[in-house]
PDB file of N, CA and C in Angstrom:
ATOM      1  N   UNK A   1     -63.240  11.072 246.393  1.00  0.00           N
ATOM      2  CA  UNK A   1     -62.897  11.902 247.530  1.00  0.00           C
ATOM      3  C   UNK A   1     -63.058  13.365 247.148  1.00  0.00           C
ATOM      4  N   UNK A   2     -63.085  14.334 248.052  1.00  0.00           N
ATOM      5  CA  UNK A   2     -63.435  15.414 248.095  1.00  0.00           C
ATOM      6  C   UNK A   2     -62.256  16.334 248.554  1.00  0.00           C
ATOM      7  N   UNK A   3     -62.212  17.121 248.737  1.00  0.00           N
ATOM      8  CA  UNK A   3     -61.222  18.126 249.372  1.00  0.00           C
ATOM      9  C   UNK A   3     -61.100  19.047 247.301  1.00  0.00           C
ATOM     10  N   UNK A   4     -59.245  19.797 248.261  1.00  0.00           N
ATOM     11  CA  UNK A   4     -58.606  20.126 249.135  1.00  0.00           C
ATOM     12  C   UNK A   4     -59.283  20.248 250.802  1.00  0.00           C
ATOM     13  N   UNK A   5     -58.534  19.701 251.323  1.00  0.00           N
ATOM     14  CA  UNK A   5     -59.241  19.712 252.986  1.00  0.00           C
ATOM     15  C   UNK A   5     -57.973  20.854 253.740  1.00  0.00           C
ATOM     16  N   UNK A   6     -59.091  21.718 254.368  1.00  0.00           N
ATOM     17  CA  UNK A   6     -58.176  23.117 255.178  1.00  0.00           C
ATOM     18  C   UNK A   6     -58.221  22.667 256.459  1.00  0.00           C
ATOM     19  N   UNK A   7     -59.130  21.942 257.209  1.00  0.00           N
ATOM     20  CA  UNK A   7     -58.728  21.649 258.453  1.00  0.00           C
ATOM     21  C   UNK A   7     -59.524  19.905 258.550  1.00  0.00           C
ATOM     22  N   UNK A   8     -59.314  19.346 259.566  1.00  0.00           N
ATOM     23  CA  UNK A   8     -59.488  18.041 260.523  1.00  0.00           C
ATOM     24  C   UNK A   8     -61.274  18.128 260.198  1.00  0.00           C
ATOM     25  N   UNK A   9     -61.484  18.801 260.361  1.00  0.00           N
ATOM     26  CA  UNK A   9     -63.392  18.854 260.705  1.00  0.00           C
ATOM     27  C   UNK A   9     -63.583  18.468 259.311  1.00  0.00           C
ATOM     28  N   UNK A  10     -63.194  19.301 258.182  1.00  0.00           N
ATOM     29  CA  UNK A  10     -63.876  18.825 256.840  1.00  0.00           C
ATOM     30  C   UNK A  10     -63.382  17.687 256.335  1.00  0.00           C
ATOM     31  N   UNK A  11     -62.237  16.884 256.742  1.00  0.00           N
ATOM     32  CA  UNK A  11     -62.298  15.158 256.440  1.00  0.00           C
ATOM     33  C   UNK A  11     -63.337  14.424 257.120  1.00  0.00           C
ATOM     34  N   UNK A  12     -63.371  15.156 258.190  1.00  0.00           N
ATOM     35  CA  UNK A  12     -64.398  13.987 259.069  1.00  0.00           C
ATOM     36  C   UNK A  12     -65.501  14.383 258.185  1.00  0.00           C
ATOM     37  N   UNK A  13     -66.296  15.237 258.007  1.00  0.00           N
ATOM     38  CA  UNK A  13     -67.355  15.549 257.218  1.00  0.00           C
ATOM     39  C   UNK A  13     -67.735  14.968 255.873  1.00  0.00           C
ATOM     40  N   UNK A  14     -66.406  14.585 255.323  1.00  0.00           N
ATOM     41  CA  UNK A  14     -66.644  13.636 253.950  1.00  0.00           C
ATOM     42  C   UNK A  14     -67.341  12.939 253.764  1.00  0.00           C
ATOM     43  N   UNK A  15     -68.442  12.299 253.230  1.00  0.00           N
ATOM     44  CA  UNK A  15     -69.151  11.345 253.265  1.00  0.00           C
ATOM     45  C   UNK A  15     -69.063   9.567 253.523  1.00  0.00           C
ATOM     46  N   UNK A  16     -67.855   9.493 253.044  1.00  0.00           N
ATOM     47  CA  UNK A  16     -66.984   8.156 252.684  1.00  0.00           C
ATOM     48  C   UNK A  16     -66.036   8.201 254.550  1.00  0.00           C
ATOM     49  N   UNK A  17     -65.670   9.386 254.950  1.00  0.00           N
ATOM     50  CA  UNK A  17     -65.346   9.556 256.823  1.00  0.00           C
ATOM     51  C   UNK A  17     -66.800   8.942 257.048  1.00  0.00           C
ATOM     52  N   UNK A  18     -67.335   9.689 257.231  1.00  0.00           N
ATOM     53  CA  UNK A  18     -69.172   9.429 257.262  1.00  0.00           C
ATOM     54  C   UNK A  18     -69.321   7.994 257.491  1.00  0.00           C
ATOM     55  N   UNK A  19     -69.722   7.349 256.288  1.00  0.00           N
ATOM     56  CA  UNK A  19     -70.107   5.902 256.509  1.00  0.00           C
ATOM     57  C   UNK A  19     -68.913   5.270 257.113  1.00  0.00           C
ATOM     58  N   UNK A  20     -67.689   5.335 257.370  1.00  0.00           N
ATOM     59  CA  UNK A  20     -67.247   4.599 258.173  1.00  0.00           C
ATOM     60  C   UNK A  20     -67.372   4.599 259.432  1.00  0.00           C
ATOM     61  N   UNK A  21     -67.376   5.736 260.081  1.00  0.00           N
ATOM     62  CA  UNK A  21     -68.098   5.610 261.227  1.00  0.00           C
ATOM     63  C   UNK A  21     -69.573   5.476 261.690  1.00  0.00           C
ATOM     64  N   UNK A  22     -70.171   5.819 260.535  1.00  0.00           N
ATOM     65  CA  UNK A  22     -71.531   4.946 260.769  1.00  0.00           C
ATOM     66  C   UNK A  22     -71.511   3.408 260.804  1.00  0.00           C
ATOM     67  N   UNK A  23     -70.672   2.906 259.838  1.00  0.00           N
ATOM     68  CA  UNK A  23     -70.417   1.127 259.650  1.00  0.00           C
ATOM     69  C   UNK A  23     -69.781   1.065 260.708  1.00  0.00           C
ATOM     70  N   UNK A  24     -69.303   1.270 261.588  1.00  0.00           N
ATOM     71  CA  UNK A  24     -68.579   0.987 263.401  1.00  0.00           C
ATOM     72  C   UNK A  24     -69.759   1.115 264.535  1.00  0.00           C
ATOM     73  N   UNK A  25     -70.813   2.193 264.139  1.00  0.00           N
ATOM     74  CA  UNK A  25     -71.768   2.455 264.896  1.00  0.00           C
ATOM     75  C   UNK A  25     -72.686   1.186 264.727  1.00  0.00           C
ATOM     76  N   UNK A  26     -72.703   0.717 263.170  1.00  0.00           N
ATOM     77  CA  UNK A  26     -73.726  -0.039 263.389  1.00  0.00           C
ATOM     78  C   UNK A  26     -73.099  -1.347 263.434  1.00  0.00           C
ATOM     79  N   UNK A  27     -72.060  -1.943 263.349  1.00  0.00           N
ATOM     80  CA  UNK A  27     -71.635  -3.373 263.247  1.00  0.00           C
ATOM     81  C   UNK A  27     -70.082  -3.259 264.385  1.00  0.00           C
ATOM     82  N   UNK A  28     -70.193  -3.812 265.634  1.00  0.00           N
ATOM     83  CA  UNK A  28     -69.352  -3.770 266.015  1.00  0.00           C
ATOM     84  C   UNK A  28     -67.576  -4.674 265.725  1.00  0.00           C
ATOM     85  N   UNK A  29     -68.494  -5.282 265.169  1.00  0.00           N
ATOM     86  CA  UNK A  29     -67.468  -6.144 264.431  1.00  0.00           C
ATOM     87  C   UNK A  29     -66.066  -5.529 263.372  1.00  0.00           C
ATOM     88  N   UNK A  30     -67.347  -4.356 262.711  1.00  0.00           N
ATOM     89  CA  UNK A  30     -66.501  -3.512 261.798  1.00  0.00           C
ATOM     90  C   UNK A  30     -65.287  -2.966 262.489  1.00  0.00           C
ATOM     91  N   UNK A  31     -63.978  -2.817 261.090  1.00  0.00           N
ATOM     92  CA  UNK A  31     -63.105  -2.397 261.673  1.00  0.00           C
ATOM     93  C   UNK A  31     -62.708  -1.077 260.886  1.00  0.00           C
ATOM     94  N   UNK A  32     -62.263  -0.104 260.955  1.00  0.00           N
ATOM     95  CA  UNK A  32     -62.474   1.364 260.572  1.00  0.00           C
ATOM     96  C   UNK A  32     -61.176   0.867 259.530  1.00  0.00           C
ATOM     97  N   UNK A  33     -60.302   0.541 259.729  1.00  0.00           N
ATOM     98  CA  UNK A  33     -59.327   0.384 259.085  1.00  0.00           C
ATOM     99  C   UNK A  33     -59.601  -0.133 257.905  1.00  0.00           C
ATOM    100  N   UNK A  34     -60.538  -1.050 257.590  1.00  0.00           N
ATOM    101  CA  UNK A  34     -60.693  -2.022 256.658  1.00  0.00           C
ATOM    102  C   UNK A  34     -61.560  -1.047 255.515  1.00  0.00           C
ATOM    103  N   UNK A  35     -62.103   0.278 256.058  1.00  0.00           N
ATOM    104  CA  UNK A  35     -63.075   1.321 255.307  1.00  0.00           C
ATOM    105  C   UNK A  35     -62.089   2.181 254.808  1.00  0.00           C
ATOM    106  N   UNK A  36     -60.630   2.678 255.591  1.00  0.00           N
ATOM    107  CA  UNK A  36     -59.639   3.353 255.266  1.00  0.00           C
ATOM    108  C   UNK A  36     -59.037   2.632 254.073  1.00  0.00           C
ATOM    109  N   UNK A  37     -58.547   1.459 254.177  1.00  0.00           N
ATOM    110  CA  UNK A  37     -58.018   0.228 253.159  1.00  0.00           C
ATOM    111  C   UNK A  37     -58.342   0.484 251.769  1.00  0.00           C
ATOM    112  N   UNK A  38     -59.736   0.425 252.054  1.00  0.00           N
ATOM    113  CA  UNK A  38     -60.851   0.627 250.910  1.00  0.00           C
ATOM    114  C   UNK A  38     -60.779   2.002 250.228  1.00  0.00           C
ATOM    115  N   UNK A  39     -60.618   2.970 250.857  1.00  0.00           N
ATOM    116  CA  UNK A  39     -60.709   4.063 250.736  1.00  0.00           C
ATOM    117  C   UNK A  39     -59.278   4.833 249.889  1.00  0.00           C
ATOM    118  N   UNK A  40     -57.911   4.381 250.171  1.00  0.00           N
ATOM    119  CA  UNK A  40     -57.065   4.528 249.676  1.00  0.00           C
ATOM    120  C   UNK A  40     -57.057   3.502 248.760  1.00  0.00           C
ATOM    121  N   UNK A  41     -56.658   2.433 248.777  1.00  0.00           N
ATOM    122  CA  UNK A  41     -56.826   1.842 247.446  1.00  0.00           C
ATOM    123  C   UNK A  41     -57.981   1.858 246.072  1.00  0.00           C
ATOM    124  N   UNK A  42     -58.799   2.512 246.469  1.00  0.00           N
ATOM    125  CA  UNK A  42     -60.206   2.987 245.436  1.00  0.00           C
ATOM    126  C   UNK A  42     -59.325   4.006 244.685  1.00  0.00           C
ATOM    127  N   UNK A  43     -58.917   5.007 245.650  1.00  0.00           N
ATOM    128  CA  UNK A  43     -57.841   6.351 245.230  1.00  0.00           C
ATOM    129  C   UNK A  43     -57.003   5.985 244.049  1.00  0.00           C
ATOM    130  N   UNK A  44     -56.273   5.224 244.753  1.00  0.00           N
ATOM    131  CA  UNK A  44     -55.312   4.646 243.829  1.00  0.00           C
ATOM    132  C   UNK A  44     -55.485   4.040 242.288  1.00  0.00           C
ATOM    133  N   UNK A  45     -56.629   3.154 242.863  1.00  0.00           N
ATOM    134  CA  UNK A  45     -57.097   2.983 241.053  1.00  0.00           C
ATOM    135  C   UNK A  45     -57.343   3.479 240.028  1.00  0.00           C
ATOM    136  N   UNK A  46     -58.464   4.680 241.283  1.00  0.00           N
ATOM    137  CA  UNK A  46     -58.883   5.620 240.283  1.00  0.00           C
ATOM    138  C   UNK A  46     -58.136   6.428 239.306  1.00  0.00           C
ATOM    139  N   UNK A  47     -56.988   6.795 240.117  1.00  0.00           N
ATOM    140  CA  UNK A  47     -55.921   7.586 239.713  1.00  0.00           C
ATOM    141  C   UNK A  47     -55.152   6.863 238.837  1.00  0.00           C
ATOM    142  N   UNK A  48     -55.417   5.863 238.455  1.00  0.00           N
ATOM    143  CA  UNK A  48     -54.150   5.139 237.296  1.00  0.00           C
ATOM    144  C   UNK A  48     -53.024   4.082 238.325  1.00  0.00           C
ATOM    145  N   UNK A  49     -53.150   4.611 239.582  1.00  0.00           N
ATOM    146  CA  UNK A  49     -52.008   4.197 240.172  1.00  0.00           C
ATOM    147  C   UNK A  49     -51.688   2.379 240.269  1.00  0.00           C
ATOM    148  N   UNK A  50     -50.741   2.052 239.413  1.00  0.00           N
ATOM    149  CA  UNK A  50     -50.468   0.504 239.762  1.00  0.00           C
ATOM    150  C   UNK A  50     -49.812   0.179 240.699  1.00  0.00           C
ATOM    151  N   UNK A  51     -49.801  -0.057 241.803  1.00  0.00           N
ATOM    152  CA  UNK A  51     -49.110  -0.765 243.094  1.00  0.00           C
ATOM    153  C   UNK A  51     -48.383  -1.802 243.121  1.00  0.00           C
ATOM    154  N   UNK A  52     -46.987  -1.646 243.631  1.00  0.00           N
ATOM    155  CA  UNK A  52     -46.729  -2.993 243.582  1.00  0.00           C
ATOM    156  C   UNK A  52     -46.534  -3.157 245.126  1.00  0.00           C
ATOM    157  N   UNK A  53     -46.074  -4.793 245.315  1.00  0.00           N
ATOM    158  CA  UNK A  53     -46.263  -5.176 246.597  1.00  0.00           C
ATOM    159  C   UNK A  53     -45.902  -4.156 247.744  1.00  0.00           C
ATOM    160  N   UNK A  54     -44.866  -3.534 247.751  1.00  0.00           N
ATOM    161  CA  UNK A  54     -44.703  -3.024 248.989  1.00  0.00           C
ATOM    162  C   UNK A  54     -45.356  -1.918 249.126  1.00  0.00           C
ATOM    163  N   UNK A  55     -45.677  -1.042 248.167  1.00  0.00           N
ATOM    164  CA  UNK A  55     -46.495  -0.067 248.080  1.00  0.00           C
ATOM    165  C   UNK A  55     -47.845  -0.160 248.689  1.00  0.00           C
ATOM    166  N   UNK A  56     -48.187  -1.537 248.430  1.00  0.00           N
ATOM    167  CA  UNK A  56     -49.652  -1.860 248.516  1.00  0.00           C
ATOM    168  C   UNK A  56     -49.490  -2.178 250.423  1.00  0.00           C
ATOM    169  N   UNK A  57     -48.693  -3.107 250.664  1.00  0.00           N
ATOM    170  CA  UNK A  57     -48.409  -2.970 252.201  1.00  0.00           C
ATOM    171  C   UNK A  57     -48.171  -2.041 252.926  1.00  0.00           C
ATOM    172  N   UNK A  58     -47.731  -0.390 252.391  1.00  0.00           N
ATOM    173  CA  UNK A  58     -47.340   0.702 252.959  1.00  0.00           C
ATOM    174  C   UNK A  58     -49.017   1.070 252.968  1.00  0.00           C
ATOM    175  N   UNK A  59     -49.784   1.093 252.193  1.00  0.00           N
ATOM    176  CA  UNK A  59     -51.158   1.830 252.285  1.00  0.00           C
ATOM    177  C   UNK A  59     -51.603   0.588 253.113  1.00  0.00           C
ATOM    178  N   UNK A  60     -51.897  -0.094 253.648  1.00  0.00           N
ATOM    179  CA  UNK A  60     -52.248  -0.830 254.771  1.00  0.00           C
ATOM    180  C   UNK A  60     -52.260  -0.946 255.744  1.00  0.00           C
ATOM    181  N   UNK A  61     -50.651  -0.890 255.716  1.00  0.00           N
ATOM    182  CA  UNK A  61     -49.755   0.158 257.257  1.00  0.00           C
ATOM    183  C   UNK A  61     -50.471   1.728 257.761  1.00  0.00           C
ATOM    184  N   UNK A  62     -50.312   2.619 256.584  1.00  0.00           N
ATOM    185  CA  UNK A  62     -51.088   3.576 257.108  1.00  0.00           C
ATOM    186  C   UNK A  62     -52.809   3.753 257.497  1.00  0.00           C
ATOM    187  N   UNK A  63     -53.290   3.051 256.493  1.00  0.00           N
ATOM    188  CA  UNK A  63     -54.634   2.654 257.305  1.00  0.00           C
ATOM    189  C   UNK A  63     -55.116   2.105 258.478  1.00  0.00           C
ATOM    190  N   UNK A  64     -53.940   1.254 258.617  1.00  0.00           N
ATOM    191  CA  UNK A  64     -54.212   0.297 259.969  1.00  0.00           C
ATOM    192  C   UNK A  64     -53.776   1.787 261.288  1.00  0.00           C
ATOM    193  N   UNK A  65     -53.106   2.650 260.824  1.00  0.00           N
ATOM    194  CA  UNK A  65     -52.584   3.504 262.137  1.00  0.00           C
ATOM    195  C   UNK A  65     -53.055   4.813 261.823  1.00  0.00           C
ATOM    196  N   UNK A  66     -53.527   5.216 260.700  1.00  0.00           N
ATOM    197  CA  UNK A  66     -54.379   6.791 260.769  1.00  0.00           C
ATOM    198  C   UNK A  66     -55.728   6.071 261.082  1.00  0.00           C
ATOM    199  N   UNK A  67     -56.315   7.381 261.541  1.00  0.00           N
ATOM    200  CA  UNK A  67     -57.579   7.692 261.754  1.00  0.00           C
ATOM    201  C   UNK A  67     -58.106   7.929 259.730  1.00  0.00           C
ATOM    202  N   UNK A  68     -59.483   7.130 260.192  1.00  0.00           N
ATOM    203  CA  UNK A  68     -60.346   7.641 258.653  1.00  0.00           C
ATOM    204  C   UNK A  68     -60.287   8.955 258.329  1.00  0.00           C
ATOM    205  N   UNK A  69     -60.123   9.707 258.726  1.00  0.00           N
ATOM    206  CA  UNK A  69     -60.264  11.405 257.941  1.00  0.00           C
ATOM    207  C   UNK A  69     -58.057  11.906 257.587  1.00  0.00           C
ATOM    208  N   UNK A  70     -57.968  11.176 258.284  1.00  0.00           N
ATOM    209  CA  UNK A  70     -56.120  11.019 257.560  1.00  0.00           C
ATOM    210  C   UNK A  70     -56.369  10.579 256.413  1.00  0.00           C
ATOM    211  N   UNK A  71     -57.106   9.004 256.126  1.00  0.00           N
ATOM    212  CA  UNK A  71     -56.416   8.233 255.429  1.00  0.00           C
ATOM    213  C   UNK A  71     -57.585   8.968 253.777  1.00  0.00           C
ATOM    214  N   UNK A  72     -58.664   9.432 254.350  1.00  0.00           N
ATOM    215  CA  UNK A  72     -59.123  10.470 253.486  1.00  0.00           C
ATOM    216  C   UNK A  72     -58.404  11.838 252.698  1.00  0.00           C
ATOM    217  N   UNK A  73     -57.573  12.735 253.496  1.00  0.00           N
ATOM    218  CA  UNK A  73     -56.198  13.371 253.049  1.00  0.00           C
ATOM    219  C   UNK A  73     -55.512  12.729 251.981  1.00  0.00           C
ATOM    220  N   UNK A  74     -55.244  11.413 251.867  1.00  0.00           N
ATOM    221  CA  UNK A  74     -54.142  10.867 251.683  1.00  0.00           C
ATOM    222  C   UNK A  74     -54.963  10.288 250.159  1.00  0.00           C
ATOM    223  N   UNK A  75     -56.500  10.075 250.269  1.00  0.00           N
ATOM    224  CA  UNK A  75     -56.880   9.472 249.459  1.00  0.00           C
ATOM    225  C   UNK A  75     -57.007  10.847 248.674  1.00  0.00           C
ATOM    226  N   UNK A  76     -57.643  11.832 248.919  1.00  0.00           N
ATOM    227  CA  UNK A  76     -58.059  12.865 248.613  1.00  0.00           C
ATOM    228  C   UNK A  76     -56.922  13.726 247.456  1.00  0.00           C
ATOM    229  N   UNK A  77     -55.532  13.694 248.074  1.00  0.00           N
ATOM    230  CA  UNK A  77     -54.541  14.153 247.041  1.00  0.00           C
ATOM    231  C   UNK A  77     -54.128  13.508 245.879  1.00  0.00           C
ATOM    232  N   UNK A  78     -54.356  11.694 246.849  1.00  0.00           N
ATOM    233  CA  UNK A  78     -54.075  10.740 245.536  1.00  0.00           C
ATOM    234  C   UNK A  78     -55.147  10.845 244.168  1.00  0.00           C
ATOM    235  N   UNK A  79     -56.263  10.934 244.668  1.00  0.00           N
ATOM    236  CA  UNK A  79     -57.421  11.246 243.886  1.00  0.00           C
ATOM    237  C   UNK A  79     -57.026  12.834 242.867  1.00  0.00           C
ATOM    238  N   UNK A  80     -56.679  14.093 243.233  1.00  0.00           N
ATOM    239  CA  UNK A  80     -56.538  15.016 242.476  1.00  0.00           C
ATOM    240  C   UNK A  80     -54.898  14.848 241.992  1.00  0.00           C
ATOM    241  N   UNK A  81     -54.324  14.372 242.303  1.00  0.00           N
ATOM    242  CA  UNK A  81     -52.743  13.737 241.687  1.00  0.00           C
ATOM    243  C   UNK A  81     -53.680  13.278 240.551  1.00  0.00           C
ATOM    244  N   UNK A  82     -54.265  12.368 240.422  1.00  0.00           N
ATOM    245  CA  UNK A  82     -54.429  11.839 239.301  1.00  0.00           C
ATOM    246  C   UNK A  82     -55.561  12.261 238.142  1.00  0.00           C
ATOM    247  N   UNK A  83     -56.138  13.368 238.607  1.00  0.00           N
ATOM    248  CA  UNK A  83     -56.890  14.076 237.812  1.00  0.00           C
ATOM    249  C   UNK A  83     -55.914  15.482 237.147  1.00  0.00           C
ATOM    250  N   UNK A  84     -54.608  15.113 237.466  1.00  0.00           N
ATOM    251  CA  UNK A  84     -53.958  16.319 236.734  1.00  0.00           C
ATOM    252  C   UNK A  84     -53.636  17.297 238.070  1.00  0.00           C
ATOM    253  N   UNK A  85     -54.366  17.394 239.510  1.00  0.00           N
ATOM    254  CA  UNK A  85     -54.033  17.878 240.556  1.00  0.00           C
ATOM    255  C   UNK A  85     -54.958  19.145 240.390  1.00  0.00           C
ATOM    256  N   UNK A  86     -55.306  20.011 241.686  1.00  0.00           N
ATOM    257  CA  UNK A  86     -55.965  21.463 241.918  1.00  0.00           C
ATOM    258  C   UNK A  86     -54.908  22.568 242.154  1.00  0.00           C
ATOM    259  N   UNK A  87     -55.109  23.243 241.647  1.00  0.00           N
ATOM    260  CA  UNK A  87     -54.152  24.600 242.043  1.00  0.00           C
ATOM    261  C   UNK A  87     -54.612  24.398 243.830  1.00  0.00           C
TER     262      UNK A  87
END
């Protein structure tokens, strides 16, 4: 993930926002949530983070009810949390 993000427009702009709404454009089947899912839990790994059950159901919860460029925020801090963080 990318950021610090200053406004709404530059999550959507992310690349990883990006293909999820391209994967909705092209497969209606797709479900945006399931790219958010993906998207925070990648975070999480990356970052060291071990999950346990309810944790792992809380990032599910929020995927299932943010929009992809939220759940990008969310991945985005988890991601520099675990690189030591950005001023």
């Amino acid at each position: 993930m990318t950021g610090p993000f200053q406004t709404e427009d530059q999550a959507i702009a992310d690349p990883t926002v990006q293909a999820i709404y391209e994967a909705m454009r092209r497969d209606s089947d797709y479900r945006m949530q399931d790219g958010s899912i993906r998207m925070l839990l990648d975070a999480c790994q990356q970052a060291g983070v071990d999950l346990g059950a309810y944790e792992g159901r809380i990032i599910r919860w929020i995927a299932r009810v943010a929009e992809p460029q939220a759940a990008a925020a969310i991945a985005a801090v988890i991601t520099r949390a675990g690189k030591g963080g950005t001023p």
